[in-house]
PDB file of N, CA and C in Angstrom:
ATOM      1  N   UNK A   1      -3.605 -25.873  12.196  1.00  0.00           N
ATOM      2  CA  UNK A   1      -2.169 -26.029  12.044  1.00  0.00           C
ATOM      3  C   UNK A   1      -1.450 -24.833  12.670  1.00  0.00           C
ATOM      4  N   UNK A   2      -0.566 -25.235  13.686  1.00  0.00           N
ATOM      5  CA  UNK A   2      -0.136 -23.979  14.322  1.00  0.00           C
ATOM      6  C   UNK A   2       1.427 -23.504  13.452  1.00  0.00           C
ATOM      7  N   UNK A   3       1.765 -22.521  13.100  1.00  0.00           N
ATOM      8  CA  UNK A   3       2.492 -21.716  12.049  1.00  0.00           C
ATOM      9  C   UNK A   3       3.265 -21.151  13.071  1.00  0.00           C
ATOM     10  N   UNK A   4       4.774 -21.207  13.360  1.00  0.00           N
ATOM     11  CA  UNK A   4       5.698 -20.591  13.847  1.00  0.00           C
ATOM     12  C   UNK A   4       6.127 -19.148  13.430  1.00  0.00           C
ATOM     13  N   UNK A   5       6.365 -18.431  14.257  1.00  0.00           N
ATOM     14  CA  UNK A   5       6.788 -16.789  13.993  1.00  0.00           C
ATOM     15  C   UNK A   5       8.257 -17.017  14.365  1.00  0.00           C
ATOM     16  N   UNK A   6       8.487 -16.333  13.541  1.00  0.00           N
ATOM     17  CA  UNK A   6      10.422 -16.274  13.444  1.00  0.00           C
ATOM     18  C   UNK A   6      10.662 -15.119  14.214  1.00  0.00           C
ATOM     19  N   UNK A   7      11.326 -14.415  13.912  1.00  0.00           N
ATOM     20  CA  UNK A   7      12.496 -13.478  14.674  1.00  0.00           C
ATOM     21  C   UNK A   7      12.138 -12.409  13.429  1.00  0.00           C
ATOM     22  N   UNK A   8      12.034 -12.711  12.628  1.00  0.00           N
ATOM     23  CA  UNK A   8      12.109 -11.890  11.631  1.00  0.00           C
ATOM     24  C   UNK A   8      10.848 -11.465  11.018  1.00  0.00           C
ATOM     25  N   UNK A   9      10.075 -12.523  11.529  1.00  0.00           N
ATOM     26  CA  UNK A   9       8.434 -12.036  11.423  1.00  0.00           C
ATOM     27  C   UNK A   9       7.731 -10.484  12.025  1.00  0.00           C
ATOM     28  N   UNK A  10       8.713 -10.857  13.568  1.00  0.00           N
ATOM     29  CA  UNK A  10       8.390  -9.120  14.084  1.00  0.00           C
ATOM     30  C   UNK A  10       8.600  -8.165  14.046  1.00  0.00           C
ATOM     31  N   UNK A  11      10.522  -8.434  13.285  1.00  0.00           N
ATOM     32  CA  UNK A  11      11.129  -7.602  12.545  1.00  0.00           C
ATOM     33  C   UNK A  11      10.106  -6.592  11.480  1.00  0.00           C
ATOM     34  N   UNK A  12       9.329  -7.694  10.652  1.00  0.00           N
ATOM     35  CA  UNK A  12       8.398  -7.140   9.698  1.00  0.00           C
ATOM     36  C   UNK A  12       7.336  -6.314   9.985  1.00  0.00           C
ATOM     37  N   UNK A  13       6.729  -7.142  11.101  1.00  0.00           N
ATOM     38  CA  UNK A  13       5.501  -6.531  11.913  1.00  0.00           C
ATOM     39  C   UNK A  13       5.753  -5.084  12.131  1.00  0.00           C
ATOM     40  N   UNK A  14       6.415  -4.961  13.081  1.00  0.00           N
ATOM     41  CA  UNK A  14       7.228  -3.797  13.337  1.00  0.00           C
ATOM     42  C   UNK A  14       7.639  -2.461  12.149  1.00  0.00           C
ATOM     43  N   UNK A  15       8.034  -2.722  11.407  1.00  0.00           N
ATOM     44  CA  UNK A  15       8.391  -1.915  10.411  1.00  0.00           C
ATOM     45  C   UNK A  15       6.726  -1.280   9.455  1.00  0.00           C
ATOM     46  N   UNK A  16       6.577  -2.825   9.821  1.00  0.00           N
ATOM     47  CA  UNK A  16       4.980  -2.874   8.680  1.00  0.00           C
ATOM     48  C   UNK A  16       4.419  -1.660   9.353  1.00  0.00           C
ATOM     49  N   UNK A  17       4.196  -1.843  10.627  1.00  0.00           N
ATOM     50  CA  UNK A  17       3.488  -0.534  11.525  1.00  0.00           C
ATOM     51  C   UNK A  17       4.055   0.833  11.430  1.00  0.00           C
ATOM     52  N   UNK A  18       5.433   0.894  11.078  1.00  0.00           N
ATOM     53  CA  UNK A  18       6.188   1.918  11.198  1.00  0.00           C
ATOM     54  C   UNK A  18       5.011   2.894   9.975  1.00  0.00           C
ATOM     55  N   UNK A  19       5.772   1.682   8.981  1.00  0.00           N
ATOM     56  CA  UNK A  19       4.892   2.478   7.299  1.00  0.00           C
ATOM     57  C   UNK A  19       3.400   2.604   7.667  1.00  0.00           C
ATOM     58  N   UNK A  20       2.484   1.691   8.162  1.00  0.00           N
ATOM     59  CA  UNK A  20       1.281   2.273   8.252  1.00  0.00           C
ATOM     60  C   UNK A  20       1.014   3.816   8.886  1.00  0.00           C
ATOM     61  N   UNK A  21       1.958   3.812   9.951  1.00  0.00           N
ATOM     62  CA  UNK A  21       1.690   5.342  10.982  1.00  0.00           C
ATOM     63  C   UNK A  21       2.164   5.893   9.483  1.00  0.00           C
ATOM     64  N   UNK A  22       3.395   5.953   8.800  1.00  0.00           N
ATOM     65  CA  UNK A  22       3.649   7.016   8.052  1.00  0.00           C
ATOM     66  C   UNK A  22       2.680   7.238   6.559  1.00  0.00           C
ATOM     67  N   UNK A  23       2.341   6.452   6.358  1.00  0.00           N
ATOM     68  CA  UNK A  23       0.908   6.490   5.528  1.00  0.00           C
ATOM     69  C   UNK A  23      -0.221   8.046   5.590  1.00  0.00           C
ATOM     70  N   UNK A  24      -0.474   7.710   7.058  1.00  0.00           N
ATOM     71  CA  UNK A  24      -1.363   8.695   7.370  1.00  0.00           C
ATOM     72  C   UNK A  24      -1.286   9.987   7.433  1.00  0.00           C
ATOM     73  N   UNK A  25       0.162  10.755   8.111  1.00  0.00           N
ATOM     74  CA  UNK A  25       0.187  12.488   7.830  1.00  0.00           C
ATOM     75  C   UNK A  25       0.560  12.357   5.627  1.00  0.00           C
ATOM     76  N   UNK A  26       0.972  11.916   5.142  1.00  0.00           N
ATOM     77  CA  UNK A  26       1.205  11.664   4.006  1.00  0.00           C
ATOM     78  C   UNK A  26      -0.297  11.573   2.820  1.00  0.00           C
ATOM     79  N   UNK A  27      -1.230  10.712   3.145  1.00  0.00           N
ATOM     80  CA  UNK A  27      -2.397  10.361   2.386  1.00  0.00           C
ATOM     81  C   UNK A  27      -3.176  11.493   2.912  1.00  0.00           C
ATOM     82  N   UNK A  28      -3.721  12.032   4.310  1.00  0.00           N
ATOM     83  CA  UNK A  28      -4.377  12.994   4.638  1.00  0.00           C
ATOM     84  C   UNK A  28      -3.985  14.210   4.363  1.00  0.00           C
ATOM     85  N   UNK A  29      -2.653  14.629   4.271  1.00  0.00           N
ATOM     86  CA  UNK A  29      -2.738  16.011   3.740  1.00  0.00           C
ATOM     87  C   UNK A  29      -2.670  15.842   2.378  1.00  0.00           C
ATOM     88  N   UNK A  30      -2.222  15.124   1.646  1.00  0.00           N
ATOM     89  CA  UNK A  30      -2.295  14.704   0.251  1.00  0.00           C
ATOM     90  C   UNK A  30      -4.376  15.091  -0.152  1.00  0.00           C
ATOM     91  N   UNK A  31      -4.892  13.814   0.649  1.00  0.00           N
ATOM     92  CA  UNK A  31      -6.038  14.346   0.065  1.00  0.00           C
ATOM     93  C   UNK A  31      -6.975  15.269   0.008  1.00  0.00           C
ATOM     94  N   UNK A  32      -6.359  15.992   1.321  1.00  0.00           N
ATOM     95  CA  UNK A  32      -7.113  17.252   1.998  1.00  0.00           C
ATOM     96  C   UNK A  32      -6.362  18.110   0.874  1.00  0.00           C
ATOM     97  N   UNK A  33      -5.645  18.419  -0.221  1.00  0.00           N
ATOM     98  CA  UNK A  33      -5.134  18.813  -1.335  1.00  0.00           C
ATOM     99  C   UNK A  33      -3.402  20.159  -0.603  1.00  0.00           C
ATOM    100  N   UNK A  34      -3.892  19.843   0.747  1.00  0.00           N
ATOM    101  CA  UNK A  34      -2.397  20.287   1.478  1.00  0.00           C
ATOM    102  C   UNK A  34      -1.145  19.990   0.748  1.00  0.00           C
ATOM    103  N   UNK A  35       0.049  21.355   1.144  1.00  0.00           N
ATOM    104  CA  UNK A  35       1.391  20.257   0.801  1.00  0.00           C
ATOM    105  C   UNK A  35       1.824  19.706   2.243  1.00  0.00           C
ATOM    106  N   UNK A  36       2.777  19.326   1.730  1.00  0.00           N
ATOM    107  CA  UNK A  36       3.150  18.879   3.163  1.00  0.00           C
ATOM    108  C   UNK A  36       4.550  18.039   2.593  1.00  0.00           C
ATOM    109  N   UNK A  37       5.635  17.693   4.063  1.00  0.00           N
ATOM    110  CA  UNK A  37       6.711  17.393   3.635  1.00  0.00           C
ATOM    111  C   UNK A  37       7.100  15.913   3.456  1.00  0.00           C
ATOM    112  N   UNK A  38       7.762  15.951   2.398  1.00  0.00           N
ATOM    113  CA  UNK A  38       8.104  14.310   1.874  1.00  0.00           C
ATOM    114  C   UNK A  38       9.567  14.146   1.770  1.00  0.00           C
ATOM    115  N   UNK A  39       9.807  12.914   1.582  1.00  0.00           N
ATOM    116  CA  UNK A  39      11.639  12.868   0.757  1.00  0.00           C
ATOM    117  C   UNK A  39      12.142  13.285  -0.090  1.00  0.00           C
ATOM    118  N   UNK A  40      10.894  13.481  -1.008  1.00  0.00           N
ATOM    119  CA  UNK A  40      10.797  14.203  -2.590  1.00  0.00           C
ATOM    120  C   UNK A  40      11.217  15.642  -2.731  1.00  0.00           C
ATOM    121  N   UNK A  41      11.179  16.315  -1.247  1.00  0.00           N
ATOM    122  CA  UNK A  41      10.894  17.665  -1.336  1.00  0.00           C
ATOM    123  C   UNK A  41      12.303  18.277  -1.251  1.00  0.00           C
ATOM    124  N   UNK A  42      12.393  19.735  -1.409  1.00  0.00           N
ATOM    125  CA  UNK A  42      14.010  20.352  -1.585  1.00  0.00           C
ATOM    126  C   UNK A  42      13.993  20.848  -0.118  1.00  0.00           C
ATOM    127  N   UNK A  43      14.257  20.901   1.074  1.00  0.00           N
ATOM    128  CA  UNK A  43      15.527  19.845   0.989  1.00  0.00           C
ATOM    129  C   UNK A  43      14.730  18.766   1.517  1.00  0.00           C
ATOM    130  N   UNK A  44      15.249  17.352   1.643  1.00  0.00           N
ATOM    131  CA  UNK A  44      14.475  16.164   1.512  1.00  0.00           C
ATOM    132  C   UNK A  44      13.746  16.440   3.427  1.00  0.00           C
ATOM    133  N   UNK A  45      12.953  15.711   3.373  1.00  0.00           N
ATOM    134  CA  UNK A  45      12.012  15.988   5.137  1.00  0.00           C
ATOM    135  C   UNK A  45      11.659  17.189   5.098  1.00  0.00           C
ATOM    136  N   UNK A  46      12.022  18.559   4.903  1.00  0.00           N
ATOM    137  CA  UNK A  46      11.763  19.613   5.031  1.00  0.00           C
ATOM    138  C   UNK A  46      10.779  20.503   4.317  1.00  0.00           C
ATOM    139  N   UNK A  47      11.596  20.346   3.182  1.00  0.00           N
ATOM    140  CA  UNK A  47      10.632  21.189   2.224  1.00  0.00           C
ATOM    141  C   UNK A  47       8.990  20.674   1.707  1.00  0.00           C
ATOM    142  N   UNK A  48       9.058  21.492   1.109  1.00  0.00           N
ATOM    143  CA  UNK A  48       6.714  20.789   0.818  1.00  0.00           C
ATOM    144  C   UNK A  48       6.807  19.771  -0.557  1.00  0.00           C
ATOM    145  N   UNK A  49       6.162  19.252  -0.393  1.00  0.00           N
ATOM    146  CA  UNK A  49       5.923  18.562  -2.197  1.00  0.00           C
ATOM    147  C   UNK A  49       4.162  18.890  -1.567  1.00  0.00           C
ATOM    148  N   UNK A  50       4.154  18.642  -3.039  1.00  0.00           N
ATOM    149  CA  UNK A  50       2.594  18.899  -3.619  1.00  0.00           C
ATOM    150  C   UNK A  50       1.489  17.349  -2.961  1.00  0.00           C
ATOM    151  N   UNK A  51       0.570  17.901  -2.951  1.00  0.00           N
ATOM    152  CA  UNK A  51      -0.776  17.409  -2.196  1.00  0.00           C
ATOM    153  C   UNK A  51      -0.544  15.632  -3.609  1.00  0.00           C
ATOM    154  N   UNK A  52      -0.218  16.067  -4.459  1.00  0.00           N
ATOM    155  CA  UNK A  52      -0.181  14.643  -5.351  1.00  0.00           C
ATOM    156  C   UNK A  52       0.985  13.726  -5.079  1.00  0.00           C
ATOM    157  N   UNK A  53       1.826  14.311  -4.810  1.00  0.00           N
ATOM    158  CA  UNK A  53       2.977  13.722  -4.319  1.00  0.00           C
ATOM    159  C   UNK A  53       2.707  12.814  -3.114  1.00  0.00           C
ATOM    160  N   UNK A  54       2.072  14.042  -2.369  1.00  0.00           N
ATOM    161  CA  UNK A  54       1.927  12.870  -0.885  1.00  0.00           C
ATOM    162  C   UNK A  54       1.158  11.835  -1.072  1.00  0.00           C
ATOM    163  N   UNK A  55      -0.386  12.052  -1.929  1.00  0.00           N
ATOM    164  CA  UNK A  55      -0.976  10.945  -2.023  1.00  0.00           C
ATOM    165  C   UNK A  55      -0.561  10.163  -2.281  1.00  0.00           C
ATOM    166  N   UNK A  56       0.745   9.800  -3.451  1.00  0.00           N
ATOM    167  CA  UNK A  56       1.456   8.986  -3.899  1.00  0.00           C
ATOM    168  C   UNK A  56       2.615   7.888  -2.889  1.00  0.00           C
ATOM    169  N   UNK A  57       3.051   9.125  -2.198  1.00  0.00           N
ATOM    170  CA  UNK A  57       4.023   8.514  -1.420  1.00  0.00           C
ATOM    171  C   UNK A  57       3.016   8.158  -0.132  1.00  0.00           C
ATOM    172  N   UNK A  58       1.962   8.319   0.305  1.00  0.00           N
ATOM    173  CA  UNK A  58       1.217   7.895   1.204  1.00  0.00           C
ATOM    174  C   UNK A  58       0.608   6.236   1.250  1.00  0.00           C
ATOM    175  N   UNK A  59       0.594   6.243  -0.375  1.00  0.00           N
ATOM    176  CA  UNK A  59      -0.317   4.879  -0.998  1.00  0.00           C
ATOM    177  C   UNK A  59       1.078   3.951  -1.124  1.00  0.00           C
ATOM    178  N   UNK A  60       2.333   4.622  -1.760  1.00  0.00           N
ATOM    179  CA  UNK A  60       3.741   3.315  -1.581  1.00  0.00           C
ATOM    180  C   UNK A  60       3.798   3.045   0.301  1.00  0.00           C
ATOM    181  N   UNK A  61       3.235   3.985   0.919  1.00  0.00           N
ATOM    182  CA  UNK A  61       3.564   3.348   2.397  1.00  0.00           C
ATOM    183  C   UNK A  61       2.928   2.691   2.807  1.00  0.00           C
ATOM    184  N   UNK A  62       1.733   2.673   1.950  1.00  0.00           N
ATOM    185  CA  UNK A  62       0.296   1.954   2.917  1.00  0.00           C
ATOM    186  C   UNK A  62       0.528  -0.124   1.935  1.00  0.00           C
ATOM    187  N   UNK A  63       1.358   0.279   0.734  1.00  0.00           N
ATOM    188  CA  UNK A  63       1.673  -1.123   0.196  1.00  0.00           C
ATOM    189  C   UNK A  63       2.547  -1.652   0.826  1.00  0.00           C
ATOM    190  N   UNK A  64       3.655  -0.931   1.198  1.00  0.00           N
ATOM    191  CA  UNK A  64       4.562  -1.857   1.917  1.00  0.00           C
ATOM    192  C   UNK A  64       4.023  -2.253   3.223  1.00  0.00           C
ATOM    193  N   UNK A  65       3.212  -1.130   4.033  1.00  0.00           N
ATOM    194  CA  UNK A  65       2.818  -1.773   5.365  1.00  0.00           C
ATOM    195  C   UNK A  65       2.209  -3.188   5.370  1.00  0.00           C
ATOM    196  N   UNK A  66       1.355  -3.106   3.814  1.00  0.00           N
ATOM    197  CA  UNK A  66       0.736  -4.584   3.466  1.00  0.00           C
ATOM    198  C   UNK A  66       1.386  -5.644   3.502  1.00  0.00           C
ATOM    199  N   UNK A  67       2.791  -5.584   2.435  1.00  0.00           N
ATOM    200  CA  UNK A  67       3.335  -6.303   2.001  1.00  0.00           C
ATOM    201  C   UNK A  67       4.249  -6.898   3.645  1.00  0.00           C
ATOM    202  N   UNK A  68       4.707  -6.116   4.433  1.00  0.00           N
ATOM    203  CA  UNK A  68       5.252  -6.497   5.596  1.00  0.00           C
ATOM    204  C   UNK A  68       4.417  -6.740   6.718  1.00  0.00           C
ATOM    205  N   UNK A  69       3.192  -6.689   6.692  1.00  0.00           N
ATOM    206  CA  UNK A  69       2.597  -7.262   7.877  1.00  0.00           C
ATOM    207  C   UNK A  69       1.581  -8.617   7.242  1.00  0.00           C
ATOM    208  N   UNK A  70       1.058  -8.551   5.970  1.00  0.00           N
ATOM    209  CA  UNK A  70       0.071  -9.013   5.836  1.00  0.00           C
ATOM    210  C   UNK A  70       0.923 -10.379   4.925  1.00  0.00           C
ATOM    211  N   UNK A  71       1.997 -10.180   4.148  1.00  0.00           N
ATOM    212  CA  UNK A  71       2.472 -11.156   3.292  1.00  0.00           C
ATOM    213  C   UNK A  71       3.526 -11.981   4.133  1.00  0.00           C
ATOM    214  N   UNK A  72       4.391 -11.797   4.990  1.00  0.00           N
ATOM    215  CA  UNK A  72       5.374 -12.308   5.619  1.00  0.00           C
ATOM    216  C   UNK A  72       4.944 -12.803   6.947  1.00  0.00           C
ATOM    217  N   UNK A  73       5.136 -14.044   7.138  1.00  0.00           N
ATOM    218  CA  UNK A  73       4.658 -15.363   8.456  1.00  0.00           C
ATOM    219  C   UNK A  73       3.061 -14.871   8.210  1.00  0.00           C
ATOM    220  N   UNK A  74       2.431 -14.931   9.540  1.00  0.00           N
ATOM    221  CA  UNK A  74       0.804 -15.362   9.507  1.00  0.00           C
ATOM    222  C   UNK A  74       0.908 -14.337  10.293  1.00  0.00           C
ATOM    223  N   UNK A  75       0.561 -13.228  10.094  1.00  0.00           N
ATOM    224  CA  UNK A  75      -0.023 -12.169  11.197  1.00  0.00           C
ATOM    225  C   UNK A  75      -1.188 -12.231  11.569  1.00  0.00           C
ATOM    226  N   UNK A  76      -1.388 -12.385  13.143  1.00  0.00           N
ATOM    227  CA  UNK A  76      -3.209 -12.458  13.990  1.00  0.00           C
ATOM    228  C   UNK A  76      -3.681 -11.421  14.560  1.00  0.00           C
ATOM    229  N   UNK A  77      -4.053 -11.043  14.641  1.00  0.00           N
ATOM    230  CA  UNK A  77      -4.871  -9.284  15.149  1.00  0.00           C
ATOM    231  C   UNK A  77      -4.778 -10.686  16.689  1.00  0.00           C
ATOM    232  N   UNK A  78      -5.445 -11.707  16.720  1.00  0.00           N
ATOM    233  CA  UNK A  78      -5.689 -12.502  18.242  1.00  0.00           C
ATOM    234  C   UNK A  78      -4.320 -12.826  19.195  1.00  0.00           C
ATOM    235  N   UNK A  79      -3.246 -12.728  18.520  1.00  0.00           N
ATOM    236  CA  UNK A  79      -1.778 -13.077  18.855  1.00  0.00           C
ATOM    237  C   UNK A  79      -1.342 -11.543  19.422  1.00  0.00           C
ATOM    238  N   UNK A  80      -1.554 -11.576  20.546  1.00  0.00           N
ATOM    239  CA  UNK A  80      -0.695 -10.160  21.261  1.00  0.00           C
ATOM    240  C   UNK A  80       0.361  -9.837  20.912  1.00  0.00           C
ATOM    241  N   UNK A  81       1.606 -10.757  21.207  1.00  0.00           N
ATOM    242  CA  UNK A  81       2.646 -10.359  20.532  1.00  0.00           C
ATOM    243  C   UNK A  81       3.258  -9.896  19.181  1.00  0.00           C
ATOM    244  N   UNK A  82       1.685 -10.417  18.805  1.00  0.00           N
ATOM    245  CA  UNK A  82       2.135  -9.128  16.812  1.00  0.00           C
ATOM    246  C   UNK A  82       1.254  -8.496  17.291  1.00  0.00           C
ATOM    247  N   UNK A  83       0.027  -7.847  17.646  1.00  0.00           N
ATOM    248  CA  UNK A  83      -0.653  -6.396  17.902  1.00  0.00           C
ATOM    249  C   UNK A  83       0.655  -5.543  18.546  1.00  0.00           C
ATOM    250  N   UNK A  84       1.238  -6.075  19.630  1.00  0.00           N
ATOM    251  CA  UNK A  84       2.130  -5.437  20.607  1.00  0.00           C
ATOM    252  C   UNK A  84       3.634  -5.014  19.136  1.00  0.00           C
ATOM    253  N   UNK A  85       3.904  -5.954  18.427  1.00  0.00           N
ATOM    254  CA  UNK A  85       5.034  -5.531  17.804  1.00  0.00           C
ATOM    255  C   UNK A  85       4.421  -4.292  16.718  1.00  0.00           C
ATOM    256  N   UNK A  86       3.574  -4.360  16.360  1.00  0.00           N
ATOM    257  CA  UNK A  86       3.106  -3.501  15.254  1.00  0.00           C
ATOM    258  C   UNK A  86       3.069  -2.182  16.086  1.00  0.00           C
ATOM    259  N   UNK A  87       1.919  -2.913  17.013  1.00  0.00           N
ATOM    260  CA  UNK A  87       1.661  -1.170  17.748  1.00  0.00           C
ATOM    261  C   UNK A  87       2.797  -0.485  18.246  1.00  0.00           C
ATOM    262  N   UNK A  88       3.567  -1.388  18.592  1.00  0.00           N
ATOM    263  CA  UNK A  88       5.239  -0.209  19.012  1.00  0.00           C
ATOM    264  C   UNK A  88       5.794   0.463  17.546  1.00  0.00           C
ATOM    265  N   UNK A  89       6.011  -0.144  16.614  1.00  0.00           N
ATOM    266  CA  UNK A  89       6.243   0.121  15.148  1.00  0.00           C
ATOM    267  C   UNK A  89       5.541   1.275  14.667  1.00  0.00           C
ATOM    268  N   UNK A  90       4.098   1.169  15.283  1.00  0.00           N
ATOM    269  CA  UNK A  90       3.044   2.538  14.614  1.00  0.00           C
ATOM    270  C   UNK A  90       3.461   3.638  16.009  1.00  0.00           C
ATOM    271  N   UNK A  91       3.836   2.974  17.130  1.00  0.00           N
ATOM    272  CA  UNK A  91       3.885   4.386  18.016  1.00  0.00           C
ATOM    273  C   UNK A  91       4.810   5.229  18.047  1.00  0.00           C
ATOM    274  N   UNK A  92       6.339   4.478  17.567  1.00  0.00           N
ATOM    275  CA  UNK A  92       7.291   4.876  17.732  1.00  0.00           C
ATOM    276  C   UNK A  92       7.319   5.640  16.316  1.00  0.00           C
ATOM    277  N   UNK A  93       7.208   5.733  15.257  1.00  0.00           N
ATOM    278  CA  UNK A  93       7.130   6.710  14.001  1.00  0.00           C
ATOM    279  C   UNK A  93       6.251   7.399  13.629  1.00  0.00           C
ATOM    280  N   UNK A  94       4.722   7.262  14.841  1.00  0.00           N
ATOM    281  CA  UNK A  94       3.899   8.433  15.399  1.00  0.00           C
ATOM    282  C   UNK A  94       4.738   9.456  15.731  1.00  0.00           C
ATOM    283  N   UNK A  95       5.358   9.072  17.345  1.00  0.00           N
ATOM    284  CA  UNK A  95       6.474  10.014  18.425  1.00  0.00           C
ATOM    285  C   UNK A  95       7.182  10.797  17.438  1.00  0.00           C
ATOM    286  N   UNK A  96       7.999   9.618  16.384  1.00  0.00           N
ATOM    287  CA  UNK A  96       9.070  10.265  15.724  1.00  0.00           C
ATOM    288  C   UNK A  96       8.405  11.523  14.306  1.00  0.00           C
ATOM    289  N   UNK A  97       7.277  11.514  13.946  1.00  0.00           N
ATOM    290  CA  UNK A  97       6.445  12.001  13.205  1.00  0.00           C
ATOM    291  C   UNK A  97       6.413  13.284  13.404  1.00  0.00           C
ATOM    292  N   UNK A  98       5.583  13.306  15.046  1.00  0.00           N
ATOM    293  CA  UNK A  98       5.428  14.503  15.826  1.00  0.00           C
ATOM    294  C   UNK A  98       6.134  15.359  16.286  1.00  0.00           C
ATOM    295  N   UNK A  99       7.774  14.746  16.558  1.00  0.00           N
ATOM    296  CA  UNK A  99       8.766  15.447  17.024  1.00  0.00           C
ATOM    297  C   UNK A  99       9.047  15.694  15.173  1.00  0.00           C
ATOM    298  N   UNK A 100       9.320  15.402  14.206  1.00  0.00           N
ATOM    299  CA  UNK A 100       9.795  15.992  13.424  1.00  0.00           C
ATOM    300  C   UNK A 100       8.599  17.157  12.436  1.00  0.00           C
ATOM    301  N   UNK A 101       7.570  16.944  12.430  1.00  0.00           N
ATOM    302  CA  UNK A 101       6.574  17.872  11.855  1.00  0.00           C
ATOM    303  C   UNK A 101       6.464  18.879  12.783  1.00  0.00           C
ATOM    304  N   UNK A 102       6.461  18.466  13.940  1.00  0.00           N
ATOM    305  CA  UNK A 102       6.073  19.707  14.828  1.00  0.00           C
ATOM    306  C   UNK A 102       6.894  20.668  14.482  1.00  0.00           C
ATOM    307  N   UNK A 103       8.279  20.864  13.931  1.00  0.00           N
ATOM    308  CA  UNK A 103       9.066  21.576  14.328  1.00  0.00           C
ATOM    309  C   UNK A 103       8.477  22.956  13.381  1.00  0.00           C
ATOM    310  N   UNK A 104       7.614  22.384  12.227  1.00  0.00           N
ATOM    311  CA  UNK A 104       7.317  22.953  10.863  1.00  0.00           C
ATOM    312  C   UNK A 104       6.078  23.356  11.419  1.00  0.00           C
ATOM    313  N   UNK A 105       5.259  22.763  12.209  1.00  0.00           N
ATOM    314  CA  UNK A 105       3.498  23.022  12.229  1.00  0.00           C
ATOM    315  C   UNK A 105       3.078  23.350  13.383  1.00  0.00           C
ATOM    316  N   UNK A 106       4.373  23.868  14.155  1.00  0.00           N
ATOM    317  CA  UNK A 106       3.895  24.815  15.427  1.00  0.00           C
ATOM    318  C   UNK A 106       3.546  23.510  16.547  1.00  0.00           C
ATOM    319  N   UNK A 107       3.904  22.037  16.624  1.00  0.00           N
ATOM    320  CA  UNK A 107       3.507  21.579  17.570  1.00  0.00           C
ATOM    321  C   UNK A 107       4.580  20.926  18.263  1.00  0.00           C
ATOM    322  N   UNK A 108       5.425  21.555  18.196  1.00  0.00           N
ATOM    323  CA  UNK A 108       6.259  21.731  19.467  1.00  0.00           C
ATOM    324  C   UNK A 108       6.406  22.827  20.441  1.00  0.00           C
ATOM    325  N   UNK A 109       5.415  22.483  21.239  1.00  0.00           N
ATOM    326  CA  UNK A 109       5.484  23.506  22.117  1.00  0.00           C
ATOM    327  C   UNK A 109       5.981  23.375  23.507  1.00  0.00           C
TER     328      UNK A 109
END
């Protein structure tokens, strides 16, 4: 049965990927027991929250990435055009990741 993708399916895709990229500096320094910066923190993006914090806020990103790629229309790893929407979603809040941590972790150079 072939299942139509909306407009709003990639909308999801897209975002879904956003949260997965942001999952990862979040859960890894979390579990590596690092701080590192969250929304939570004083001032929000900037400042550190604690290695528990991130794990926390690492694991709400890695549910929603679920909930928006995996629960909304039929997402196919075989359908290019959702690999292609996700992977722009995970690259573009990689880029945006790197330009904003770097500024804190010396990798803007």
């Amino acid at each position: 049965m072939q299942t139509v993708t909306r407009w709003y399916h990639f909308v999801a895709y897209f975002f879904g990927g956003a949260f997965l990229a942001n999952t990862i500096p979040h859960l890894v320094s979390g579990i590596m027991g690092s701080p590192f910066q969250s929304p939570f923190a004083t001032p929000s993006g900037e400042g550190l929250s604690s290695a528990t914090v991130n794990v926390l806020w690492g694991v709400v990103n890695l549910v929603l990435a679920y909930l928006l790629i995996a629960r909304v229309g039929r997402f196919d790893l075989r359908k290019t055009t959702h690999v292609v929407v996700l992977g722009t979603g995970v690259l573009l809040m990689a880029l945006m990741g790197a330009q904003h941590f770097g500024r804190f972790h010396g990798g803007n150079l």
